[in-house]
C-alpha atoms as a PDB file:
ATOM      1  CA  UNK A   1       0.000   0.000   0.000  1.00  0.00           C
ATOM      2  CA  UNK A   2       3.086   2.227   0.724  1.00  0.00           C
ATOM      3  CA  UNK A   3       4.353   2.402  -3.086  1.00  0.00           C
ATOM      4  CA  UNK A   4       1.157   4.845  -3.903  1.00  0.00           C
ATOM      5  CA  UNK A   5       2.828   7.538  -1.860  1.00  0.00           C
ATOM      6  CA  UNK A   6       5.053   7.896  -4.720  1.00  0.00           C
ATOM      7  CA  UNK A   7       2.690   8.761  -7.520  1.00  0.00           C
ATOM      8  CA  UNK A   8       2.659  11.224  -9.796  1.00  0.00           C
ATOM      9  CA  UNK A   9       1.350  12.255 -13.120  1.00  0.00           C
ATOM     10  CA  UNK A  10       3.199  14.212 -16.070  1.00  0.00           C
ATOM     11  CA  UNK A  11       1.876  12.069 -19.064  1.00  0.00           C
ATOM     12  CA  UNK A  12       0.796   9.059 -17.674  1.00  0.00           C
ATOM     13  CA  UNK A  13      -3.364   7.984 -17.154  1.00  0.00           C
ATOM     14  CA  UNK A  14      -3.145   7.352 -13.302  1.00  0.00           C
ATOM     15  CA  UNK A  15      -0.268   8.898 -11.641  1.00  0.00           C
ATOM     16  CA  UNK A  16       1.745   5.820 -12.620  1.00  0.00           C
ATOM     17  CA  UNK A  17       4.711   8.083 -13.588  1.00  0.00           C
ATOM     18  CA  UNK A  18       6.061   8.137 -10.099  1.00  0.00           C
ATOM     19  CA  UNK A  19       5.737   4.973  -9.547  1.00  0.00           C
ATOM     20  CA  UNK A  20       7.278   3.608 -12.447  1.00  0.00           C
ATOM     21  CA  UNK A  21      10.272   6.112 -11.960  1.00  0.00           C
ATOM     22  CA  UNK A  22      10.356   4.910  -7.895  1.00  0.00           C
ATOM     23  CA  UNK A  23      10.674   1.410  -8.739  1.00  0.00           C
ATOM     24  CA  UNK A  24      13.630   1.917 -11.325  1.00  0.00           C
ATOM     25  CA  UNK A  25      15.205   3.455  -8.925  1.00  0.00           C
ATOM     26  CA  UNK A  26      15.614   0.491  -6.821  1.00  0.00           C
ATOM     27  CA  UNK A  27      16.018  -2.263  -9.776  1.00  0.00           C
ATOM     28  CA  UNK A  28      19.130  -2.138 -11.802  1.00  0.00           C
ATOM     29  CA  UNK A  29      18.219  -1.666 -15.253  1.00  0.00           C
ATOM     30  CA  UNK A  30      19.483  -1.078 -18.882  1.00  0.00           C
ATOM     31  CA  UNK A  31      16.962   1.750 -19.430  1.00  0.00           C
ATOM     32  CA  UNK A  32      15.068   0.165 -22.207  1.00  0.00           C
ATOM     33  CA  UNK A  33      10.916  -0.095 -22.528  1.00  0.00           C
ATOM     34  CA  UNK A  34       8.379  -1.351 -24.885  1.00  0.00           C
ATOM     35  CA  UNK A  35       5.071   0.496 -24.513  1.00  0.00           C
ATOM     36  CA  UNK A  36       1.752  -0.906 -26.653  1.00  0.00           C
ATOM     37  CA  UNK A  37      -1.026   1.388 -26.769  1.00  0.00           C
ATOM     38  CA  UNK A  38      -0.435   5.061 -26.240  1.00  0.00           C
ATOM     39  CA  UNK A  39      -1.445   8.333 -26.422  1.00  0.00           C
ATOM     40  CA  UNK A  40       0.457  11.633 -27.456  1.00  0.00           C
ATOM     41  CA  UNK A  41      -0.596  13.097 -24.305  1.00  0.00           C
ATOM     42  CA  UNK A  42      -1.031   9.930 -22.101  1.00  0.00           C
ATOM     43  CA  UNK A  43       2.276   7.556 -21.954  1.00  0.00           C
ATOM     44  CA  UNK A  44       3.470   6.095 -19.684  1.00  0.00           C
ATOM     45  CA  UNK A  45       7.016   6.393 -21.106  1.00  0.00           C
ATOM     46  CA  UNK A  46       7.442   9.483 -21.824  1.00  0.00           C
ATOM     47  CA  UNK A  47       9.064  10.342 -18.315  1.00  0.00           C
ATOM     48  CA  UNK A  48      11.149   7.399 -19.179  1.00  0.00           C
ATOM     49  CA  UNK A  49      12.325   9.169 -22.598  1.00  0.00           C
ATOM     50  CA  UNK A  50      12.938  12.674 -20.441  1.00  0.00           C
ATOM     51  CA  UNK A  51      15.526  10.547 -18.427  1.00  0.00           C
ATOM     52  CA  UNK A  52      17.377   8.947 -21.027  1.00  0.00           C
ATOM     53  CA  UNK A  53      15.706   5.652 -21.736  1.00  0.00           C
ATOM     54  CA  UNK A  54      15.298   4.229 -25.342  1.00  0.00           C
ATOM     55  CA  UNK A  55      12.718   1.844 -26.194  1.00  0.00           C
ATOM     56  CA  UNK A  56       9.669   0.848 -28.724  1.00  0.00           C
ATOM     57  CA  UNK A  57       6.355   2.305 -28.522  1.00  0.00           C
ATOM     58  CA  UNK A  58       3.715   0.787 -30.579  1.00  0.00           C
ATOM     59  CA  UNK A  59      -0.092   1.538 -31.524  1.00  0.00           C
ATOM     60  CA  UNK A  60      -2.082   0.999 -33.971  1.00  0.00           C
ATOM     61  CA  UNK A  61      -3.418   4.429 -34.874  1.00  0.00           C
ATOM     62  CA  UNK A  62      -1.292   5.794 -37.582  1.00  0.00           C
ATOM     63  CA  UNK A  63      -2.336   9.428 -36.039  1.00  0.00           C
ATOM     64  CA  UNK A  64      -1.250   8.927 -32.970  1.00  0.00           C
ATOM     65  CA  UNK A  65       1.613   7.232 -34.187  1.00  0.00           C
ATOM     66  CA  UNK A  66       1.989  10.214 -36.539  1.00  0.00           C
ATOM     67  CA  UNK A  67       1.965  12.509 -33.775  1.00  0.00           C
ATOM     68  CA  UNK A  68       4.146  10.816 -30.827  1.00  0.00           C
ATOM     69  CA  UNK A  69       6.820  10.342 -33.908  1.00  0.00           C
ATOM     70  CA  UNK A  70       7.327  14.211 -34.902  1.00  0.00           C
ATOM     71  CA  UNK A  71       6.837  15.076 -30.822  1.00  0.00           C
ATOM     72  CA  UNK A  72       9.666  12.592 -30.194  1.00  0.00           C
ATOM     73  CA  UNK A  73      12.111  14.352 -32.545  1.00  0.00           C
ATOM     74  CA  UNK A  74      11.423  17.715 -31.659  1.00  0.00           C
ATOM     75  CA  UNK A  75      11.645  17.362 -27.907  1.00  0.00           C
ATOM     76  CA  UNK A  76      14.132  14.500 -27.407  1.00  0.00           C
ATOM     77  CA  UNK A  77      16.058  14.820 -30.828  1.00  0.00           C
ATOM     78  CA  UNK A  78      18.946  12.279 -29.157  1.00  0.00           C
ATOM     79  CA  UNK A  79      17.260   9.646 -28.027  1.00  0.00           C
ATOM     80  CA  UNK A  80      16.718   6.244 -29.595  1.00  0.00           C
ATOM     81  CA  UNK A  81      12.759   5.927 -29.996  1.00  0.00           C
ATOM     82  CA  UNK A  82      10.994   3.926 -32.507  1.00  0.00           C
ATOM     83  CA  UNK A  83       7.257   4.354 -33.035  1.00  0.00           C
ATOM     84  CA  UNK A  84       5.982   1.289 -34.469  1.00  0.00           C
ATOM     85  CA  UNK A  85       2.220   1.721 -36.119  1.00  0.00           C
ATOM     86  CA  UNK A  86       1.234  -1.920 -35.892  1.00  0.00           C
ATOM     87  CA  UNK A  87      -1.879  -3.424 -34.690  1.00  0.00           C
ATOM     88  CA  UNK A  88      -1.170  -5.893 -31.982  1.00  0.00           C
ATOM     89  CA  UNK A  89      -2.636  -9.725 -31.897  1.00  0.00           C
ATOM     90  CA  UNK A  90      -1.367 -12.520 -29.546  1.00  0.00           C
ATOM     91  CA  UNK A  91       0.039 -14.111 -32.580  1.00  0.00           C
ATOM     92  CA  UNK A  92       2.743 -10.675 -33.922  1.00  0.00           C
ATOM     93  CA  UNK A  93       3.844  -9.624 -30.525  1.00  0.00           C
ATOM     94  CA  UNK A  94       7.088 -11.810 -30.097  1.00  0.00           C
ATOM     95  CA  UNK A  95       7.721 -11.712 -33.562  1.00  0.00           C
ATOM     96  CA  UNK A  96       7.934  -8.160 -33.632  1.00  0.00           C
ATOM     97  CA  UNK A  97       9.556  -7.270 -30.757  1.00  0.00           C
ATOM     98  CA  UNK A  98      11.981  -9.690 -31.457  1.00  0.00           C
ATOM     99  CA  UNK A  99      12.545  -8.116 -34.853  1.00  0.00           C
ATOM    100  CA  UNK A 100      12.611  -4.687 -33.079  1.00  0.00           C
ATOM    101  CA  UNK A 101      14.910  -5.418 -29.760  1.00  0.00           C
ATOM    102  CA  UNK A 102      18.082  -7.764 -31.342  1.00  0.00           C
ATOM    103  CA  UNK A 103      16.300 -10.196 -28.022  1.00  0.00           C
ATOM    104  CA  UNK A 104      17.507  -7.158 -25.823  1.00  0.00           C
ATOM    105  CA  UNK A 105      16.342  -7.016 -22.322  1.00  0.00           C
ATOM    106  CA  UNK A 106      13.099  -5.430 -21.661  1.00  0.00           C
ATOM    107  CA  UNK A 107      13.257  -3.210 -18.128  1.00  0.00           C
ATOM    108  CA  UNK A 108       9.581  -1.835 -18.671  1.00  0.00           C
ATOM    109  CA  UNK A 109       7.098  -3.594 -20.652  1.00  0.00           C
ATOM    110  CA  UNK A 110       3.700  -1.415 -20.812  1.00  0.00           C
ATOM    111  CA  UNK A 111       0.392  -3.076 -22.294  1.00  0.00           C
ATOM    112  CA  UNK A 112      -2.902  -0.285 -22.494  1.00  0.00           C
ATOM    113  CA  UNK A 113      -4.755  -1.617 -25.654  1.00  0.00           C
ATOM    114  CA  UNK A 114      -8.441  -0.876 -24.084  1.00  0.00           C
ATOM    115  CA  UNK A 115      -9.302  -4.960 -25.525  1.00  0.00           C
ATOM    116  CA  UNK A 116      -6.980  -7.998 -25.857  1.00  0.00           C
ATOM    117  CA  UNK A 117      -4.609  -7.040 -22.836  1.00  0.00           C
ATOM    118  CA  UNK A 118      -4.985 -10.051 -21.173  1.00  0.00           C
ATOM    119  CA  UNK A 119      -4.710 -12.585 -24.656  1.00  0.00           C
ATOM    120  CA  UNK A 120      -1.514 -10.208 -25.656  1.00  0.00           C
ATOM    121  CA  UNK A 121      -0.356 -11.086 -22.459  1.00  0.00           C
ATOM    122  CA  UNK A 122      -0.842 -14.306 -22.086  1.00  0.00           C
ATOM    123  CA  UNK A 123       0.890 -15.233 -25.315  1.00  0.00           C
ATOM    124  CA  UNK A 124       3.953 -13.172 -24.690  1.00  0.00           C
ATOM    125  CA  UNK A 125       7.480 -14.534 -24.200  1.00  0.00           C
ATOM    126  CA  UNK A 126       8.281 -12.714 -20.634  1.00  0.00           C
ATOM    127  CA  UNK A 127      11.606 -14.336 -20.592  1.00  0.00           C
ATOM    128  CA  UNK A 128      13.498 -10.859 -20.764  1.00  0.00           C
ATOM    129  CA  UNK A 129      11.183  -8.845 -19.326  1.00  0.00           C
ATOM    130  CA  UNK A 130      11.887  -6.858 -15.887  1.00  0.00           C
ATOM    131  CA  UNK A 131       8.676  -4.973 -14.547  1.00  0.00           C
ATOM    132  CA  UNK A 132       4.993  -5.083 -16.655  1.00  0.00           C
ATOM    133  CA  UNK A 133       2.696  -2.488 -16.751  1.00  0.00           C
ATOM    134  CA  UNK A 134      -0.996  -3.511 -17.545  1.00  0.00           C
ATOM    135  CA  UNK A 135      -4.521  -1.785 -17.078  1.00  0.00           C
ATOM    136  CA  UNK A 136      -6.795  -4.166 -15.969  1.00  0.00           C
ATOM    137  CA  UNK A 137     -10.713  -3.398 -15.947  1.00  0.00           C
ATOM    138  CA  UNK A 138     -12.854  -2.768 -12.381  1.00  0.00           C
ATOM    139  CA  UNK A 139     -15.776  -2.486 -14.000  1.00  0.00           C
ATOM    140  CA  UNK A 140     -15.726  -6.677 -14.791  1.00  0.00           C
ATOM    141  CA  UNK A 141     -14.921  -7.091 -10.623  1.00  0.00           C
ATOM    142  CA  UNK A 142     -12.058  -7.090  -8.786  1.00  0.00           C
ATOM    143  CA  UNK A 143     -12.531 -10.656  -6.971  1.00  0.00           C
ATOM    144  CA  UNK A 144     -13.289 -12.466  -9.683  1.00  0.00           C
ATOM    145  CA  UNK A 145     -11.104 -14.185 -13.054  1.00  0.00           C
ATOM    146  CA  UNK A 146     -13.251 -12.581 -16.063  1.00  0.00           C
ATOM    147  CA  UNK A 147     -11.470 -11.569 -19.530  1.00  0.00           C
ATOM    148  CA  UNK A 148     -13.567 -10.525 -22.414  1.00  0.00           C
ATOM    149  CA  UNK A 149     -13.064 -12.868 -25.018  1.00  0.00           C
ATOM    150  CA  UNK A 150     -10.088 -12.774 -27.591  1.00  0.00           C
ATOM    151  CA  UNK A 151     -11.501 -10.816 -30.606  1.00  0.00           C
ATOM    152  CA  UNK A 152      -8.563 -10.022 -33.067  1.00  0.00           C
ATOM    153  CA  UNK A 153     -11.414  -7.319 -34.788  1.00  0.00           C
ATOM    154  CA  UNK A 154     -11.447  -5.556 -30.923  1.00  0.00           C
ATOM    155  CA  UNK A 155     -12.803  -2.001 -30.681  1.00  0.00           C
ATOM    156  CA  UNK A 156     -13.168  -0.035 -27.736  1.00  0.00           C
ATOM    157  CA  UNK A 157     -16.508   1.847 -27.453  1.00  0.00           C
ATOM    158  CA  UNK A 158     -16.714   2.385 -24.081  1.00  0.00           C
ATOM    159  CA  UNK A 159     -19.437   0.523 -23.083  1.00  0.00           C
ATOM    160  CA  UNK A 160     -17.043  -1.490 -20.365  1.00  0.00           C
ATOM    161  CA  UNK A 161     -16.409  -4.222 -22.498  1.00  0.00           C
ATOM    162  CA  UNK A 162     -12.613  -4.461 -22.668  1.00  0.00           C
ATOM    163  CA  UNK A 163      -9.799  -5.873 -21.117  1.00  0.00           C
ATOM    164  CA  UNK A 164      -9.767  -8.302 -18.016  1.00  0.00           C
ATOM    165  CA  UNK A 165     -10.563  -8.089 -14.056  1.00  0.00           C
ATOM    166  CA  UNK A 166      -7.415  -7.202 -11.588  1.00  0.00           C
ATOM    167  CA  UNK A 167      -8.060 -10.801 -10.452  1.00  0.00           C
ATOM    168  CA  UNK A 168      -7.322 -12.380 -14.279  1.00  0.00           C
ATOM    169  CA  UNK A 169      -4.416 -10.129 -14.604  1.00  0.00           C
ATOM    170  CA  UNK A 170      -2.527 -11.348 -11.331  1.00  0.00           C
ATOM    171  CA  UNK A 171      -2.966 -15.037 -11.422  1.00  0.00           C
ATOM    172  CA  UNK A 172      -1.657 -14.886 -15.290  1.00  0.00           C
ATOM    173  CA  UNK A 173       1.014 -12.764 -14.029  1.00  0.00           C
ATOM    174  CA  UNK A 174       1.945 -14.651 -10.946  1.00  0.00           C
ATOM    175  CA  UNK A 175       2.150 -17.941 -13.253  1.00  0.00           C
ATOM    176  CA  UNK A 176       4.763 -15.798 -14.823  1.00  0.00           C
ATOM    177  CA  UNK A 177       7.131 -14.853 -11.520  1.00  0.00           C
ATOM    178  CA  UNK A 178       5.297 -11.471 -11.226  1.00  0.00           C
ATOM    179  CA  UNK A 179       4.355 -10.040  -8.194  1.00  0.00           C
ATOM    180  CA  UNK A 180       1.503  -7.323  -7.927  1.00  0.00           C
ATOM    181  CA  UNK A 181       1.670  -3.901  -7.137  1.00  0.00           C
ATOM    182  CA  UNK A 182      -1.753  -2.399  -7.383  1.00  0.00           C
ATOM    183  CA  UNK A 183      -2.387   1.281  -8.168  1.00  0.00           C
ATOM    184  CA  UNK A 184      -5.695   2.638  -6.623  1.00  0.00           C
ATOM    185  CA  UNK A 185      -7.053   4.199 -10.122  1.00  0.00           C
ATOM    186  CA  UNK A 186     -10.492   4.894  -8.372  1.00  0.00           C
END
């Protein structure tokens, strides 16, 4: 419950900027991140890019894409970003970060795709990967293991249908050697 004390927000959805930058500073790391599904004005790696980290950032909208790319090179003209526009399936992931990362170590893996988190997930190779970074949805219940179903054709519309409970999230995580640390979103 203590790690919430550190929050903060610059471009992140829920304050997870301080977290993110507390718990890197207490994990040796190379300073390297993948983040799927962004915004230009909500990332969580952008405070990660202010301090010198390189990664991948992927989504799926070319405008956003577009958009993150040109505010990339005008604010951090030295850094090594790539902006990937590629929609994401549990079947491309590996493949493409593979493709991307030379099978680099992953510090800071971030998932926000608002509909096949948990399938993405599930299906990824988490063999190099430090510290994930995943919404998960309230609205499906916090006590119970519900996912929406894997639809590769996926669009959010707001209606609540999207993503998986905080419960589904953890136990696939856990299987994996993660350990939770919750951030209260409410």
């Amino acid at each position: 419950d203590n790690i919430n004390q550190f929050e903060y927000k610059l471009t992140s959805q829920n304050n997870e900027d301080g977290i993110i930058e507390y718990i890197f500073s207490k994990i040796s790391n190379n300073k390297f991140f993948i983040e799927i599904g962004f915004d230009f004005y909500e990332c969580n790696s952008i405070n990660l890019i202010k301090n010198g980290w390189n990664g991948l950032l992927i989504e799926g909208n070319f405008d956003e894409c577009l958009i993150m790319d040109s505010c990339i090179k005008k604010f951090f003209p030295n850094s090594k970003i790539k902006v990937i526009n590629e929609k994401i399936y549990k079947d491309n992931l590996n493949n493409i970060i593979l493709e991307s990362t030379n099978n680099q170590e992953i510090d800071f893996f971030s998932i926000d795709i608002d509909g096949n988190d948990y399938w993405i997930l599930k299906n990824l190779n988490f063999d190099k990967i430090k510290v994930v970074c995943c919404e998960y949805n309230n609205w499906l219940g916090n006590n119970v293991k519900k996912t929406i179903p894997y639809n590769p054709d996926h669009q959010f519309t707001h209606d609540g249908c999207f993503g998986a409970s905080l419960c589904a999230i953890t136990e696939l995580l856990n299987l994996e050697g993660f350990d939770l640390i919750a951030i209260d979103s409410s």
